[in-house]
C-alpha atoms as a PDB file:
ATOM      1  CA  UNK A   1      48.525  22.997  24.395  1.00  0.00           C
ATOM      2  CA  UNK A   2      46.540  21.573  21.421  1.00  0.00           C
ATOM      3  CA  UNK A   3      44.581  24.364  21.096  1.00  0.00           C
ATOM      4  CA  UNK A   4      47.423  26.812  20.785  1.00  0.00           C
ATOM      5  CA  UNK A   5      49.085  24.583  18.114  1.00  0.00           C
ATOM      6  CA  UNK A   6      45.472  24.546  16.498  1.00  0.00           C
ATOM      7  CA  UNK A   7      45.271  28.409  16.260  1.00  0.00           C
ATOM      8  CA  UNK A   8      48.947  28.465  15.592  1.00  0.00           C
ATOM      9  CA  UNK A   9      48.061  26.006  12.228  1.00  0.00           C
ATOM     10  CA  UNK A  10      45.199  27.945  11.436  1.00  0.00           C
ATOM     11  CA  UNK A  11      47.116  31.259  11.270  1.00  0.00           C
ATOM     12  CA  UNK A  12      49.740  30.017   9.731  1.00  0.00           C
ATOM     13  CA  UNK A  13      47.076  28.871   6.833  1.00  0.00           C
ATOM     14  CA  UNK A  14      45.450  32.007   6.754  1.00  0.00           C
ATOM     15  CA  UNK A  15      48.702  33.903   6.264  1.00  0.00           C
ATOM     16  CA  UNK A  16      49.990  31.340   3.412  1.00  0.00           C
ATOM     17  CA  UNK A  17      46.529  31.840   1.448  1.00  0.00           C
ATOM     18  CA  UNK A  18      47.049  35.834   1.789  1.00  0.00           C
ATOM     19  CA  UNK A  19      50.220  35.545   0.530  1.00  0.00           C
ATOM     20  CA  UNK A  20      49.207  33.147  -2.402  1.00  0.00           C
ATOM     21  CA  UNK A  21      46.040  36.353  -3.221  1.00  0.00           C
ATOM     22  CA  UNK A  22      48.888  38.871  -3.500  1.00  0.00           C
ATOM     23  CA  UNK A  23      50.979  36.611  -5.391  1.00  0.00           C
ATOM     24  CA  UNK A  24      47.910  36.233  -7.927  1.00  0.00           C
ATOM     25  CA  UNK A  25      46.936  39.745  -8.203  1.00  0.00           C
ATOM     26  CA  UNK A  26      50.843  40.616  -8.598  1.00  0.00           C
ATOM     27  CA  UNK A  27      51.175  37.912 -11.366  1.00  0.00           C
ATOM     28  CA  UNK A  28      48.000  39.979 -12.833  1.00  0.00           C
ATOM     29  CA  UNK A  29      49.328  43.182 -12.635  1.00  0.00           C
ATOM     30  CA  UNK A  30      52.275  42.178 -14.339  1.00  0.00           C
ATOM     31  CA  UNK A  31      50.282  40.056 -17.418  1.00  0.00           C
ATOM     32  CA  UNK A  32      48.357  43.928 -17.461  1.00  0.00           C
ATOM     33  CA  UNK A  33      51.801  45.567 -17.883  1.00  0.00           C
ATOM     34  CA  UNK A  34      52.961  43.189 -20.356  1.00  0.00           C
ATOM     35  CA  UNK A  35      49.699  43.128 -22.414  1.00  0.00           C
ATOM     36  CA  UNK A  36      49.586  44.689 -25.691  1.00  0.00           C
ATOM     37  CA  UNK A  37      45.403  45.194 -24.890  1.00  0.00           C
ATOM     38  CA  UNK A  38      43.245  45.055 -21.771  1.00  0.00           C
ATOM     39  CA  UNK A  39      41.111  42.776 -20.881  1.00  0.00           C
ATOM     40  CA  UNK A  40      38.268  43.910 -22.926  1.00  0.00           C
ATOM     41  CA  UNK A  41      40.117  44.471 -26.151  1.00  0.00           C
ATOM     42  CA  UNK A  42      40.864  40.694 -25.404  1.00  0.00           C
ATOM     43  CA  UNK A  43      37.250  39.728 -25.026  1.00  0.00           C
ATOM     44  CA  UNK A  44      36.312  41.193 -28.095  1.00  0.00           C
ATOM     45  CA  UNK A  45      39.217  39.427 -30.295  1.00  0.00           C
ATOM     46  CA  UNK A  46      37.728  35.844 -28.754  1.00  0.00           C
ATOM     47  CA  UNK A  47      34.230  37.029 -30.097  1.00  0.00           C
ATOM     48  CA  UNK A  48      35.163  38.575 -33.666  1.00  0.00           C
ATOM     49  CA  UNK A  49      38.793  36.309 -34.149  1.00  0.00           C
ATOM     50  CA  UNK A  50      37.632  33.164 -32.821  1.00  0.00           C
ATOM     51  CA  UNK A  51      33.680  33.714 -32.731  1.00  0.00           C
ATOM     52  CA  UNK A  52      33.369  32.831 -28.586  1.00  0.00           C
ATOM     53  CA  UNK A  53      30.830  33.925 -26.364  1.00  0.00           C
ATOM     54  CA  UNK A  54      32.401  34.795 -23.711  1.00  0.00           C
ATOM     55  CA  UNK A  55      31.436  33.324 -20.191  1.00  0.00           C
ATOM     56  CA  UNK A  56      34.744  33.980 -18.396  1.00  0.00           C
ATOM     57  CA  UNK A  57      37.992  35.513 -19.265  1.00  0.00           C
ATOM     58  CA  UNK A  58      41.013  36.738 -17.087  1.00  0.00           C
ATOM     59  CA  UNK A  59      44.140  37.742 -17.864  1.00  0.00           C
ATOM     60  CA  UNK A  60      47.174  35.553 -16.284  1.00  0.00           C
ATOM     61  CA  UNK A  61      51.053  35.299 -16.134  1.00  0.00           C
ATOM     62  CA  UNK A  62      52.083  31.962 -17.900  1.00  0.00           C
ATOM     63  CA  UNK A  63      56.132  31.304 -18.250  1.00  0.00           C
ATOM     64  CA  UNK A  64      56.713  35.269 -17.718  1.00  0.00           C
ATOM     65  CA  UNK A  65      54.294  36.095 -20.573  1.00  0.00           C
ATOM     66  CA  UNK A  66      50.919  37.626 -20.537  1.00  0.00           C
ATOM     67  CA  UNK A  67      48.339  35.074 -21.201  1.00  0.00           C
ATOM     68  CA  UNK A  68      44.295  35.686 -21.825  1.00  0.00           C
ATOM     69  CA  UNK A  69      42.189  32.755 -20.935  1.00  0.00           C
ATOM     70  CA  UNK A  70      38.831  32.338 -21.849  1.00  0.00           C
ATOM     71  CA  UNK A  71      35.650  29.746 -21.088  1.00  0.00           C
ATOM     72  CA  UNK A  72      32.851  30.291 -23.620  1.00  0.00           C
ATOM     73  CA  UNK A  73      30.199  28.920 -26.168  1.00  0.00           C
ATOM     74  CA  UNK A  74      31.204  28.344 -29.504  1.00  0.00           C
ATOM     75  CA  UNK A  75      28.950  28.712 -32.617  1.00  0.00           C
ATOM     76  CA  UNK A  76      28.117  25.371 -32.647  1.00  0.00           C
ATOM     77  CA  UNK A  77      26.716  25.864 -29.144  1.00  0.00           C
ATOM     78  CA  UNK A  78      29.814  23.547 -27.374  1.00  0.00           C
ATOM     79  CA  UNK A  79      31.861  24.636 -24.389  1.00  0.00           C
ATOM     80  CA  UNK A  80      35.176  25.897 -25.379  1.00  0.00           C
ATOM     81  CA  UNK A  81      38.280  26.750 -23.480  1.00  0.00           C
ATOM     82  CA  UNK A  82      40.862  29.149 -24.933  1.00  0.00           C
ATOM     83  CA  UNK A  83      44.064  30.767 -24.139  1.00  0.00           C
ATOM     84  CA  UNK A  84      45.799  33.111 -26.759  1.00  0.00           C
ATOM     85  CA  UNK A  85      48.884  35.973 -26.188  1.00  0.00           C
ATOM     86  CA  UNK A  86      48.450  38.801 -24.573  1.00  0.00           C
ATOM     87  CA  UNK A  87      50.982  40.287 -27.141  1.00  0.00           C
ATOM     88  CA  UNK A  88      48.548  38.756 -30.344  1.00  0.00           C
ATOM     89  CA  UNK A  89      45.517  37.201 -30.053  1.00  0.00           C
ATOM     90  CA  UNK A  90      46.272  34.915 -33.084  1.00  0.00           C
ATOM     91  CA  UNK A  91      48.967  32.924 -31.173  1.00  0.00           C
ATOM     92  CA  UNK A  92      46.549  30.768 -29.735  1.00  0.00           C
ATOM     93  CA  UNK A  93      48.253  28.773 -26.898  1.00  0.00           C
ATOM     94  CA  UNK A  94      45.160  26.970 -26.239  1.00  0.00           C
ATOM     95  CA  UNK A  95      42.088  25.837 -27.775  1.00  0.00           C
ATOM     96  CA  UNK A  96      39.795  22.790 -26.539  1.00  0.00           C
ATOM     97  CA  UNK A  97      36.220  22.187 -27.080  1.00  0.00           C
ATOM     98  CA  UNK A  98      34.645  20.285 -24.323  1.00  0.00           C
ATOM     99  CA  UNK A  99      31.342  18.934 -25.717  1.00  0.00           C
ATOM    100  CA  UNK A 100      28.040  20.475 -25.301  1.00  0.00           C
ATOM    101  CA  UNK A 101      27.608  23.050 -23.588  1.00  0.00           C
ATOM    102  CA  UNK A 102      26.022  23.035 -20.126  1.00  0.00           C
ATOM    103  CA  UNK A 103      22.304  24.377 -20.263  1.00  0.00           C
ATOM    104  CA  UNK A 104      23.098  26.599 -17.633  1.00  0.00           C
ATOM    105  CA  UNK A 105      25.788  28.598 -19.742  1.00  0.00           C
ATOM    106  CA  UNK A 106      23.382  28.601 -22.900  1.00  0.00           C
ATOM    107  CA  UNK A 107      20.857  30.151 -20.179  1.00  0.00           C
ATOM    108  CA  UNK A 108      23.080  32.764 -18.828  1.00  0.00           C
ATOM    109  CA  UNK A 109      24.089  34.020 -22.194  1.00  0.00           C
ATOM    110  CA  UNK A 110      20.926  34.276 -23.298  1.00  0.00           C
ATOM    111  CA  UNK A 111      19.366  36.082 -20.093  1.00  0.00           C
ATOM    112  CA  UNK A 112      22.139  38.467 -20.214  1.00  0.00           C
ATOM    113  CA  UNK A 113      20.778  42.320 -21.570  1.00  0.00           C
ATOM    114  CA  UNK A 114      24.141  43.743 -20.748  1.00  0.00           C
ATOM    115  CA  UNK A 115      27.215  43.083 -23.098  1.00  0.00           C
ATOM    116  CA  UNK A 116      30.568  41.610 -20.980  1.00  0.00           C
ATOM    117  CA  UNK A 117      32.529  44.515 -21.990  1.00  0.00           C
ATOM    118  CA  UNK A 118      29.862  46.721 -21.131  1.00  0.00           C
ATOM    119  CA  UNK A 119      29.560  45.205 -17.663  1.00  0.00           C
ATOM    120  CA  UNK A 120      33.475  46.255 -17.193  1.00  0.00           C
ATOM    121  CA  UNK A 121      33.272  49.357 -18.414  1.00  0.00           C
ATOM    122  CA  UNK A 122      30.579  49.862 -15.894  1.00  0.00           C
ATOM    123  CA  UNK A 123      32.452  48.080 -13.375  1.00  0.00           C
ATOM    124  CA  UNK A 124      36.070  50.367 -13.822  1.00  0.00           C
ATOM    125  CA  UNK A 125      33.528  53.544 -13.782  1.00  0.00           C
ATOM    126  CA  UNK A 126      32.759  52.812 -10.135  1.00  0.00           C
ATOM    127  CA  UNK A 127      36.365  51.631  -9.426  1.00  0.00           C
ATOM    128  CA  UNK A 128      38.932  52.457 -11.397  1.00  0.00           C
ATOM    129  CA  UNK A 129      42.203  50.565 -12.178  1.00  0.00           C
ATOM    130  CA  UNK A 130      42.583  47.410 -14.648  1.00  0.00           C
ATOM    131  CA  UNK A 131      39.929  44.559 -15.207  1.00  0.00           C
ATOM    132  CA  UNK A 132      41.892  41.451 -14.950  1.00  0.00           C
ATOM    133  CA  UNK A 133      38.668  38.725 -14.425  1.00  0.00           C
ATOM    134  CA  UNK A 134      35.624  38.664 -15.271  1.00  0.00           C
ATOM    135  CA  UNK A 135      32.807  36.084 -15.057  1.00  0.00           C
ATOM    136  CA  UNK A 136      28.732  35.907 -15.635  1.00  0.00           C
ATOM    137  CA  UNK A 137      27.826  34.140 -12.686  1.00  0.00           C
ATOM    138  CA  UNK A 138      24.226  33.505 -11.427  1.00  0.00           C
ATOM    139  CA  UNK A 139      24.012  34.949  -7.255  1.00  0.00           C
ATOM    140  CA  UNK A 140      20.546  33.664  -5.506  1.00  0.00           C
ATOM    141  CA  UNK A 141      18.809  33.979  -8.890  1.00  0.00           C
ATOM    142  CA  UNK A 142      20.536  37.526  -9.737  1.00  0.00           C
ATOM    143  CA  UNK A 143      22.792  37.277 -13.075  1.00  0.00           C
ATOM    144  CA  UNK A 144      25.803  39.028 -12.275  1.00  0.00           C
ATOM    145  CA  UNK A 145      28.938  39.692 -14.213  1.00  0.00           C
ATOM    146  CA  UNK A 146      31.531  39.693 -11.670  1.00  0.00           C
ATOM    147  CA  UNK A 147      34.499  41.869 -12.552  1.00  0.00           C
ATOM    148  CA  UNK A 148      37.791  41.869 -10.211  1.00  0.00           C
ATOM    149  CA  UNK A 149      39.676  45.098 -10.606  1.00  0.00           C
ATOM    150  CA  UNK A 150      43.045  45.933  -9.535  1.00  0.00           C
ATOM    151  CA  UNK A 151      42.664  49.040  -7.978  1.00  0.00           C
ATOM    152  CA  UNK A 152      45.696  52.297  -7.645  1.00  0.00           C
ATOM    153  CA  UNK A 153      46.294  50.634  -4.246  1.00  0.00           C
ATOM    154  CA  UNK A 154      47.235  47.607  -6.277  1.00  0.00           C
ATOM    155  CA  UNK A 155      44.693  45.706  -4.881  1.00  0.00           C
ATOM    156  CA  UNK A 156      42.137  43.187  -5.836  1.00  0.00           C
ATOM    157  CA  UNK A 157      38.419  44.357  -5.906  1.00  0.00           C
ATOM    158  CA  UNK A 158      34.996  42.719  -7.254  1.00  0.00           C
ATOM    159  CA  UNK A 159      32.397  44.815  -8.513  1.00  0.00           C
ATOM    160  CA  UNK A 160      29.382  42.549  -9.403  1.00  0.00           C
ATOM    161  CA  UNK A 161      27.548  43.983 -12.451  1.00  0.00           C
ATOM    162  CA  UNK A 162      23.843  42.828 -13.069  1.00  0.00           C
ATOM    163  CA  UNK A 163      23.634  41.151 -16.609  1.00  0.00           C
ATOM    164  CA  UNK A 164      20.000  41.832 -16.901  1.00  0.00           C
ATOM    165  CA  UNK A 165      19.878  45.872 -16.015  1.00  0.00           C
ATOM    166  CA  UNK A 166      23.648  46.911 -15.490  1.00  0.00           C
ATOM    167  CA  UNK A 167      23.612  47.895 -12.228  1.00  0.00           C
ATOM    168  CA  UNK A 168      26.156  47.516  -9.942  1.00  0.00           C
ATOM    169  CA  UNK A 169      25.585  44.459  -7.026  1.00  0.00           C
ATOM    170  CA  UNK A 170      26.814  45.354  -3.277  1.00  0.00           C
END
């Protein structure tokens, strides 16, 4: 009996977190929709507008409204956090600088050979649909840009991008 109300929990936990994924990438697909500019028109108004390099970014429902959120390195080499419209990149909803940024982050940035919006314009040409997340992550000493994609199936998919040669991770 308690171990059919254990698998009974555990599927029941499974199915919630599913549902919570396709609640995400339909909250994405919606900010996409709503967005005056994809994800890397965004990325490139937080590097020219606000002068971030770019770690992370994804795009994000917030209150019904299309939201970009970034994690970066500002010119003053400090970790910065910022969220602007995804209607106008000068309404800034956001914008916190968290100290120093982590040597890690100053190491990824500058091991990186491969731009971030080159890494998702890589990414949609070997799965197409709308870049909604991307992130420059280190994998078992590979740098990596990982991109998720909302596919024409409207689902979810991560194409990892090498940041040192641009080619695509399985």
């Amino acid at each position: 009996m308690q171990h059919r109300i254990r698998n009974t929990s555990i599927a029941i936990a499974l199915g919630l977190g599913s549902l919570a994924a396709f609640a995400s990438t339909a909250d994405k697909l919606a900010a996409t929709q709503a967005a005056k500019m994809d994800l890397s028109q965004a990325i490139s108004a937080a590097q020219s507008q606000h002068g971030l390099k770019v770690l992370e970014a994804e795009i994000d429902l917030k209150k019904k409204q299309p939201v970009f959120e970034f994690k970066g390195v500002n010119a003053q080499n400090q970790e910065q956090k910022l969220k602007f419209s995804g209607t106008d990149a000068a309404q800034v909803v956001e914008n916190k600088t968290e100290g120093a940024a982590n040597k890690k982050y100053l190491d990824r940035l500058a091991a990186a050979k491969v731009g971030i919006n080159d890494a998702i314009a890589t990414a949609l040409k070997h799965t197409s649909g709308r870049a909604v997340e991307v992130d420059l992550d280190d994998h078992l000493g590979v740098l990596t840009y990982d991109v998720k994609i909302i596919d024409a199936n409207n689902k979810q998919v991560e194409v990892r991008v090498n940041a040192v040669d641009g080619t695509i991770k399985q």
